[in-house]
Protein backbone atom coordinates (compact mmCIF):
# COMPACT_ATOMS: atom_id res chain seq x y z
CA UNK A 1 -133.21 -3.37 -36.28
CA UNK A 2 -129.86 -2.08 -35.58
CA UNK A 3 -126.69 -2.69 -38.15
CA UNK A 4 -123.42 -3.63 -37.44
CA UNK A 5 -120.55 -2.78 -39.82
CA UNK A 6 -116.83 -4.71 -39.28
CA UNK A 7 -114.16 -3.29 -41.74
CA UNK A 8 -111.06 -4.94 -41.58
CA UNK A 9 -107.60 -4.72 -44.04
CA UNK A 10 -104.36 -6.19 -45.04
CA UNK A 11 -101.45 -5.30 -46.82
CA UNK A 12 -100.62 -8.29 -49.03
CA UNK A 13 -97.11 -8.17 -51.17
CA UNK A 14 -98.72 -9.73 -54.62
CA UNK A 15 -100.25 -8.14 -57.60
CA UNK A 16 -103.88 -6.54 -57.32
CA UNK A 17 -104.69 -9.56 -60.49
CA UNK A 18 -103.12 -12.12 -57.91
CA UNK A 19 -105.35 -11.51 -55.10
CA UNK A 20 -108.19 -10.74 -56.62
CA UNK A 21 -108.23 -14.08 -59.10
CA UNK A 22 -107.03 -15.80 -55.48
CA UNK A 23 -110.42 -14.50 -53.58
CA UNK A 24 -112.36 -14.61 -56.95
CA UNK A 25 -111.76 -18.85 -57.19
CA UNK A 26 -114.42 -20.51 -54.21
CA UNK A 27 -111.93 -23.42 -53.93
CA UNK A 28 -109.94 -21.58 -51.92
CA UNK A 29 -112.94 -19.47 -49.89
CA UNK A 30 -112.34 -22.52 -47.18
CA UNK A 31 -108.33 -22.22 -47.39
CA UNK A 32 -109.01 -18.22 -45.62
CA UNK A 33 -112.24 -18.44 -44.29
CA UNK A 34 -111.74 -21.03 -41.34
CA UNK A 35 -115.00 -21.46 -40.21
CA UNK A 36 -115.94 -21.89 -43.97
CA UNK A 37 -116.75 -25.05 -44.76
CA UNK A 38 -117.29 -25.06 -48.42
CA UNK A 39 -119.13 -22.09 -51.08
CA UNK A 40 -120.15 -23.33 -54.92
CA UNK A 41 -121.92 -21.28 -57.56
CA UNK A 42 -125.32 -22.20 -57.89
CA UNK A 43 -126.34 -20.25 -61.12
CA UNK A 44 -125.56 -20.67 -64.41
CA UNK A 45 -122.72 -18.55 -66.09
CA UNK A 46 -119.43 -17.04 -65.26
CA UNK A 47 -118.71 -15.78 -61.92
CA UNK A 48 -120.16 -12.05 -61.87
CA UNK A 49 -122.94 -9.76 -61.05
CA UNK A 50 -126.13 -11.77 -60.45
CA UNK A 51 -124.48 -15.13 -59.63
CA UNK A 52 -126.13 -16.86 -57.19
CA UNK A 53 -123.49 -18.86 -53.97
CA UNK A 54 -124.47 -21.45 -51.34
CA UNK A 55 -122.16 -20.94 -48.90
CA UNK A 56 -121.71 -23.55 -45.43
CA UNK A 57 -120.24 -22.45 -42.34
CA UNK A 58 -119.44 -23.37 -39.20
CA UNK A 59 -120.96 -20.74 -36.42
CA UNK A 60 -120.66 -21.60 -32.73
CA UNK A 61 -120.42 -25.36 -33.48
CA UNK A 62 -123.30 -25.44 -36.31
CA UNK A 63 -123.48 -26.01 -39.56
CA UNK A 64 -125.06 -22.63 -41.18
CA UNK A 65 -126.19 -22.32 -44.77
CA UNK A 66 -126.30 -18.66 -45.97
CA UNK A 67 -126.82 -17.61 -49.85
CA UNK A 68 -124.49 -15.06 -51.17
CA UNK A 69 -125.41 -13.05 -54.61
CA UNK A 70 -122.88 -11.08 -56.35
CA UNK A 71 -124.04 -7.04 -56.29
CA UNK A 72 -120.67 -5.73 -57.66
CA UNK A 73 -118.40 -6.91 -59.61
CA UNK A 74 -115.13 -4.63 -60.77
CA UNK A 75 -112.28 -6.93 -61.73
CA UNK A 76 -109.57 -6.82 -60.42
CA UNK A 77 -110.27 -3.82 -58.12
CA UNK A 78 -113.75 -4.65 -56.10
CA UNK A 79 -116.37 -7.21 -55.57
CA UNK A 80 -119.44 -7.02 -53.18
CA UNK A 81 -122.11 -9.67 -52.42
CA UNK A 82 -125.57 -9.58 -50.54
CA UNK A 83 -125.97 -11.90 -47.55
CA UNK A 84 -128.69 -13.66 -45.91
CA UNK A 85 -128.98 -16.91 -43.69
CA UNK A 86 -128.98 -17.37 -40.02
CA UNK A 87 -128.03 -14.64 -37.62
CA UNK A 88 -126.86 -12.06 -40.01
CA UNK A 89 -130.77 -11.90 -41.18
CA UNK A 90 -129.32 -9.43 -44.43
CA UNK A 91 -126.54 -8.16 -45.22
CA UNK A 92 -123.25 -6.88 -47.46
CA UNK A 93 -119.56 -8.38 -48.13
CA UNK A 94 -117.42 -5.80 -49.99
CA UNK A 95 -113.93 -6.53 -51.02
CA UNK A 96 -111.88 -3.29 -52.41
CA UNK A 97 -108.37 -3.99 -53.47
CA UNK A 98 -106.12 -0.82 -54.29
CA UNK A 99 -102.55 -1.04 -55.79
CA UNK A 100 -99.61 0.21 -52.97
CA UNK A 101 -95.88 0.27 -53.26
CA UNK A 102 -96.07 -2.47 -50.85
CA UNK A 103 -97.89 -4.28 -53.01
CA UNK A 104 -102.20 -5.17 -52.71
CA UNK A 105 -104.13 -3.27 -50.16
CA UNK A 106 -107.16 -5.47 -49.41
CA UNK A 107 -110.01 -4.08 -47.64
CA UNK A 108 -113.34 -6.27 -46.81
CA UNK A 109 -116.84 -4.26 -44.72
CA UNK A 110 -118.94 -6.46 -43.49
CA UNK A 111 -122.53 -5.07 -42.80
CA UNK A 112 -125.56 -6.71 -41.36
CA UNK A 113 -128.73 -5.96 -39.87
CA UNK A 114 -129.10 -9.34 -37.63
CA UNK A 115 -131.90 -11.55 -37.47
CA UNK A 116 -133.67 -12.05 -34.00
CA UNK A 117 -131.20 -14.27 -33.19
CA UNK A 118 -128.04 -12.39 -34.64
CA UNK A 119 -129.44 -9.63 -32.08
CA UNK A 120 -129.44 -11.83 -29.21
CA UNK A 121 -126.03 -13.79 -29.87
CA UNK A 122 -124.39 -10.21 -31.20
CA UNK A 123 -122.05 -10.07 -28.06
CA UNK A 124 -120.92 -13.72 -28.81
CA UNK A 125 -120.92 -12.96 -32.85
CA UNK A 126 -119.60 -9.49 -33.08
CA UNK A 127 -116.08 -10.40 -30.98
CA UNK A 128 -115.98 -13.85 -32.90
CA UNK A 129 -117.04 -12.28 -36.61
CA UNK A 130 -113.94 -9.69 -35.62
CA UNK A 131 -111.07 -12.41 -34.52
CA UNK A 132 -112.20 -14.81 -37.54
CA UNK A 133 -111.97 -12.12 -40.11
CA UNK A 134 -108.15 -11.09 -38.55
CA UNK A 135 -107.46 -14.38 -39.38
CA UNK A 136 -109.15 -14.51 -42.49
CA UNK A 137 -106.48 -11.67 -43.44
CA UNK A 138 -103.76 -13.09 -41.83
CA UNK A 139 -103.77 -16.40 -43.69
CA UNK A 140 -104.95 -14.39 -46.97
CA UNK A 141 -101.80 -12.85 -46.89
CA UNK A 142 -99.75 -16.12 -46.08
CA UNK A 143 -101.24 -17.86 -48.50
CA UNK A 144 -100.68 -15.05 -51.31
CA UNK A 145 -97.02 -13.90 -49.85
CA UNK A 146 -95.72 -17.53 -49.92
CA UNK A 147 -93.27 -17.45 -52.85
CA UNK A 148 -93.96 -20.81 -54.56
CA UNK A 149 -97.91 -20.16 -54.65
CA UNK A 150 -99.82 -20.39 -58.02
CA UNK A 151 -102.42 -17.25 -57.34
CA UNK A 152 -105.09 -18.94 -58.23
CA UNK A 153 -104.82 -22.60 -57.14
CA UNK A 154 -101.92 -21.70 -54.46
């Protein structure tokens, strides 16, 4: 099967510790992620390698479950996860976060190797996994940059 990598980032004027404890709470994974519906922790324990997330999205008008496990886990500089559920068949989410002048550089790579049906629907997914996850930036960064937000709760 073929793999597909999509890298995107975002220059976000907060604190490495602000966006990281900002992407690190789920209550807000369906504040950026629009077609997010809702991700909880499923295993026992702090958040951190080897926890276990159920994670419900919305992908061209379905309700998808996928499971996420945490792979890496580098406070407050990186944090990966391994993917599997519908369409994406397996996969990675990293997040790397570096410190600029401007303030947070926040880089995400998503790679899969797509299921059977991820193959078939890759020229629908691949142009909509792109736009969502410019937006998924884009309101990242409004969310952090807005001056009255708590960085956790916002």
């Amino acid at each position: 099967m073929r793999r597909h990598q999509i890298e995107t980032q975002v220059t976000i004027r907060r604190p490495v510790d602000d966006v990281f404890a900002f992407l690190s709470d789920l209550f807000n994974s369906p504040r950026v992620r629009g077609m997010t519906l809702a991700t909880r922790k499923v295993s026992p324990g702090p958040l951190g390698v080897g926890s276990v997330l159920d994670n419900r999205t919305v992908i061209l008008g379905f309700e998808t479950h996928y499971r996420f496990t945490v792979i890496g886990w580098d406070p407050p500089h990186a944090a990966a996860v391994s993917v599997s559920g519908p369409f994406v068949g397996s996969g990675r989410i990293g997040y790397q976060l570096t410190a600029t002048s401007d303030g947070t550089r926040a880089l995400t790579t998503l790679d899969v190797e797509p299921s059977i049906a991820g193959i078939l629907l890759w020229p629908l997914l691949g142009p909509l996994i792109r736009r969502n996850q410019a937006r998924n930036d884009h309101k990242l960064k409004e969310l952090l940059e807005a001056s009255t937000l708590d960085p956790v709760r916002g």
